[in-house]
Protein backbone atom coordinates (compact mmCIF):
# COMPACT_ATOMS: atom_id res chain seq x y z
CA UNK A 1 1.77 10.89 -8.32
CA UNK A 2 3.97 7.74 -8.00
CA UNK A 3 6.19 7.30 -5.48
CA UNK A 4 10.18 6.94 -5.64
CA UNK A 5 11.00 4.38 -2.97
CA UNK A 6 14.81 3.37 -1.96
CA UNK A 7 14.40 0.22 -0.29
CA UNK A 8 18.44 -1.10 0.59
CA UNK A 9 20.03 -2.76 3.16
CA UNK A 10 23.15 -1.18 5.09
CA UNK A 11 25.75 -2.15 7.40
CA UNK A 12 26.32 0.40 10.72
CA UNK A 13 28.74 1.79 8.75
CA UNK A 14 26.51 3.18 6.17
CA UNK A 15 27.56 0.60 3.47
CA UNK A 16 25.38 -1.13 0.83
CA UNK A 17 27.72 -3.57 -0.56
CA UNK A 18 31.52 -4.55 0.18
CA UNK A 19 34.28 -3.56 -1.89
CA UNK A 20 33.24 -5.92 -4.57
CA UNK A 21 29.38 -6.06 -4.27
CA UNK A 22 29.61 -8.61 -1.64
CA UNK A 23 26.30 -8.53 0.43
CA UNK A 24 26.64 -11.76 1.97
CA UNK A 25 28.34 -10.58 5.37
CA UNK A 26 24.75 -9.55 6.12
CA UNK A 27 23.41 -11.79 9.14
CA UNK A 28 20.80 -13.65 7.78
CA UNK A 29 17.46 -14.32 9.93
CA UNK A 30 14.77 -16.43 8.87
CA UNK A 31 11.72 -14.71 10.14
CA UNK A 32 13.06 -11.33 8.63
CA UNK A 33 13.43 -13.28 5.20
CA UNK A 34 9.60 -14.14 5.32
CA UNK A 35 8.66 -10.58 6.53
CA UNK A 36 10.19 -9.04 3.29
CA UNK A 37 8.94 -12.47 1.48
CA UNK A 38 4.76 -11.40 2.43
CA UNK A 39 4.94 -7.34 2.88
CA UNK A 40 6.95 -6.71 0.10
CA UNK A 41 7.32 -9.60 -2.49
CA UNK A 42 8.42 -7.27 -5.24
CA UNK A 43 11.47 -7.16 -3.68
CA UNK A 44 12.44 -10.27 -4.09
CA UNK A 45 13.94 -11.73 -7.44
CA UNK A 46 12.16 -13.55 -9.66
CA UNK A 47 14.61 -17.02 -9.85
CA UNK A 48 14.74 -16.60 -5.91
CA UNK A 49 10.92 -16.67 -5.39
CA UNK A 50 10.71 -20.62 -5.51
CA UNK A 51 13.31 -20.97 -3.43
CA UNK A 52 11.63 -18.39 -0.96
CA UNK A 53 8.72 -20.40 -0.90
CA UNK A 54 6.70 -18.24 -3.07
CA UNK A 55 5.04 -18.41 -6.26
CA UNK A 56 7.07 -16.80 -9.45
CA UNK A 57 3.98 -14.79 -10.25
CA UNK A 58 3.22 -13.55 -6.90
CA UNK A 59 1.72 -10.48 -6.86
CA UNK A 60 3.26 -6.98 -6.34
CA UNK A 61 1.74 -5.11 -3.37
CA UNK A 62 3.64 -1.92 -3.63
CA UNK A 63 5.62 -1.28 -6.47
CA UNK A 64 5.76 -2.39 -10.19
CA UNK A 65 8.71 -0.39 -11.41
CA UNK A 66 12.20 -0.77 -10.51
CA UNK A 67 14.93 1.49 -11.58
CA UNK A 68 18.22 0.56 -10.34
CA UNK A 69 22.29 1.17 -11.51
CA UNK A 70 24.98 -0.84 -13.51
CA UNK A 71 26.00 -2.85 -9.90
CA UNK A 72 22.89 -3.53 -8.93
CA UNK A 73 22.41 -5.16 -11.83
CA UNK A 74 25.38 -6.85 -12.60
CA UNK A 75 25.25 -9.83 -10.02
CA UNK A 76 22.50 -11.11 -11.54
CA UNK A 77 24.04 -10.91 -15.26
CA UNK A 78 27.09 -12.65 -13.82
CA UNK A 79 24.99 -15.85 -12.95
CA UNK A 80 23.37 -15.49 -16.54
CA UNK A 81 20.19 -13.66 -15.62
CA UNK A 82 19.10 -11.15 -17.37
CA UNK A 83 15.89 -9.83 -15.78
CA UNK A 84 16.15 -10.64 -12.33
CA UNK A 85 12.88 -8.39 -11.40
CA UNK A 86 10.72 -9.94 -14.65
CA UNK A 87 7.78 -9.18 -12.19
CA UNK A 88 8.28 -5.73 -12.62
CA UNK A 89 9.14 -3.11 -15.31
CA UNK A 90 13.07 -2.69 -15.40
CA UNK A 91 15.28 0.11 -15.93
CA UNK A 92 19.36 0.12 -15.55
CA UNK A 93 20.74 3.15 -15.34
CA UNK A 94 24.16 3.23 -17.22
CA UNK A 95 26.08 4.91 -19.73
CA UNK A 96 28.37 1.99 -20.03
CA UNK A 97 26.66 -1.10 -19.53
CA UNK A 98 25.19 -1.24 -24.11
CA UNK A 99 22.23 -2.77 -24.79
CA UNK A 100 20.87 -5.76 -22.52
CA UNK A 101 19.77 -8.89 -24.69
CA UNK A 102 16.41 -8.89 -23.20
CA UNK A 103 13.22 -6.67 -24.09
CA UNK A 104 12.03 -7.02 -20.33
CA UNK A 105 15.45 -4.54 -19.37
CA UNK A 106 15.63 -1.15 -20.49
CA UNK A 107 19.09 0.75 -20.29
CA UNK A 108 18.80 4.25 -19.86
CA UNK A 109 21.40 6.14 -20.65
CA UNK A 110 20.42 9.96 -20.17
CA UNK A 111 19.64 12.07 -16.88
CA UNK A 112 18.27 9.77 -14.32
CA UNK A 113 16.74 12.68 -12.66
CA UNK A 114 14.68 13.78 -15.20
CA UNK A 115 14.02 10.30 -16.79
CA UNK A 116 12.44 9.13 -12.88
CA UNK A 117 10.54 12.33 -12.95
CA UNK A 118 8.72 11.58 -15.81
CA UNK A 119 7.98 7.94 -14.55
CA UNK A 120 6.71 9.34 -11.48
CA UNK A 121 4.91 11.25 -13.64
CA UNK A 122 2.88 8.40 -15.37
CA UNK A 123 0.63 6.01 -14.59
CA UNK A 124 1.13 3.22 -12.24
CA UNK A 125 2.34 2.21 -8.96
CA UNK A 126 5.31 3.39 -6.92
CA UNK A 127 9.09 2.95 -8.43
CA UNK A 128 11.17 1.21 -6.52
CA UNK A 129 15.28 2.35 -6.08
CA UNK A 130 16.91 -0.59 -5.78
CA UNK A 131 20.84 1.01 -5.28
CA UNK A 132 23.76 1.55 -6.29
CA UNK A 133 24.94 4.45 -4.03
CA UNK A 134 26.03 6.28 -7.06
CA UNK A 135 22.24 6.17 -8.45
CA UNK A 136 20.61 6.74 -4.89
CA UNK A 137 23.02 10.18 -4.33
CA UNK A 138 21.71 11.38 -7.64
CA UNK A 139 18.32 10.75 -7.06
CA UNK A 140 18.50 12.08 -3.39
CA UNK A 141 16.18 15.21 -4.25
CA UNK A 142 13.38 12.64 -6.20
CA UNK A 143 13.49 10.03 -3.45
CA UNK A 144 10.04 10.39 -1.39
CA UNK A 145 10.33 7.58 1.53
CA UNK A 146 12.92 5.35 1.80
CA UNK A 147 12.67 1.64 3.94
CA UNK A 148 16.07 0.92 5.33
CA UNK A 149 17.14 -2.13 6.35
CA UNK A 150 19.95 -1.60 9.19
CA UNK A 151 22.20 -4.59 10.75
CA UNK A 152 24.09 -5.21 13.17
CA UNK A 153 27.53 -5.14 11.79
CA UNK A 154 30.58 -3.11 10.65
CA UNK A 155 31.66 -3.30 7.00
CA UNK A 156 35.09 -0.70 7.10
CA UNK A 157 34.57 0.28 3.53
CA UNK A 158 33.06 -0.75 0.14
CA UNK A 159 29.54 0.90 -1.65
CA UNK A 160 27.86 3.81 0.35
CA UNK A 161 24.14 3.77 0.33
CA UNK A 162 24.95 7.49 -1.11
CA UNK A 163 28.28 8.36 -3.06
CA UNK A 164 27.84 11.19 -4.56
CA UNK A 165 28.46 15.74 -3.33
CA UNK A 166 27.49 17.19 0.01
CA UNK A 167 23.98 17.65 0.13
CA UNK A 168 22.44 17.48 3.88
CA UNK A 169 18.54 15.85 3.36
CA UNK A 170 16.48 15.66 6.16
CA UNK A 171 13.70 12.79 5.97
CA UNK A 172 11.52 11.76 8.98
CA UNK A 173 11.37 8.21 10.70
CA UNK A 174 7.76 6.98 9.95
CA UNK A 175 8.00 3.73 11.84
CA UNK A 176 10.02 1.18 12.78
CA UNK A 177 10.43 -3.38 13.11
CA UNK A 178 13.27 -5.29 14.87
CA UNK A 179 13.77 -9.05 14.10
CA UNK A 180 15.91 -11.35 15.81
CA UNK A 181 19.18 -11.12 13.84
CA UNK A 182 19.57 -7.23 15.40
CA UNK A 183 18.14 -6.45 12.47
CA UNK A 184 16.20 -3.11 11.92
CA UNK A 185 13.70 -2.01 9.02
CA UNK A 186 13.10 1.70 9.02
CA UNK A 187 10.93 3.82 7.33
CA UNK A 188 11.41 7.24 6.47
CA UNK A 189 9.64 9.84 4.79
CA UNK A 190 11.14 12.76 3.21
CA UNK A 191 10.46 15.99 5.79
């Protein structure tokens, strides 16, 4: 059975995003970049793949699915992209977001829960969960490892990597990479 994967970056704090999406407070590192760039190049977006010195085609190693939420998606929209992942299959998760001009993105409007179940379900590889926090504390009980990226710095408030009820998981540190920037990748499967 496939795999759901959350694969985010946080601040100490616990925070995936500032108050408005921002991500850019992030410390950047160059030799982290290429990590993520070589183990896992589905990650990165498709129009950001030439500028990260690989090819637009590369090919996926991991995952070929990516389910993520309105914000998540949304930054890319705003600089007129429409499937930022076109490497991958593509699912937003929204009941307000309408139709997306573009047959590569699929909105899904009904139970996320049941509708990753049944991906997990078919054929393929494993499904990456890209964020938001919202998504991520809905899909708590479906997600099987996640691969955190932790830095070094405080936000004080904005997206939690989970918003959502109460609900204490407990999920096992698998292993774990350092980079220069004080930056820490950690992965964790589900106990």
């Amino acid at each position: 059975m496939r795999k759901l994967v959350y694969y985010v970056g946080v601040s100490l704090d616990g925070y995936i995003a500032g108050p408005s999406g921002e991500y850019d407070f992030y410390p950047f590192d160059a030799e982290m970049a290429a990590w993520i760039s070589a183990e896992y190049p589905e990650f990165v977006p498709s129009h950001v793949r030439p500028h990260a010195g690989m090819a637009v085609d590369e090919a996926n190693k991991r995952c070929d699915t990516v389910v993520m939420g309105r914000g998540t998606y949304e930054p890319a929209l705003s600089i007129g992209v429409t499937s930022p992942y076109a490497h991958m299959k593509q699912y937003v998760v929204s009941s307000t977001l309408g139709p997306v001009d573009d047959p590569a993105v699929e909105v899904v409007e009904r139970d996320p829960v049941e509708f990753v179940r049944g991906l997990k379900r078919a054929d393929g590889s494993d499904i990456w969960l890209a964020g938001g926090g919202k998504l991520a504390a809905e899909l708590l009980g479906e997600i099987d490892e996640m691969i955190i990226k932790s830095y070094p710095v405080v936000a004080g408030g904005g997206v939690s990597a989970f918003s959502g009820t109460f609900r204490p998981t407990l999920f096992t540190p698998a292993q774990r990479k350092e980079f220069g920037n004080g930056a820490q990748v950690t992965w964790f499967t589900r106990a």
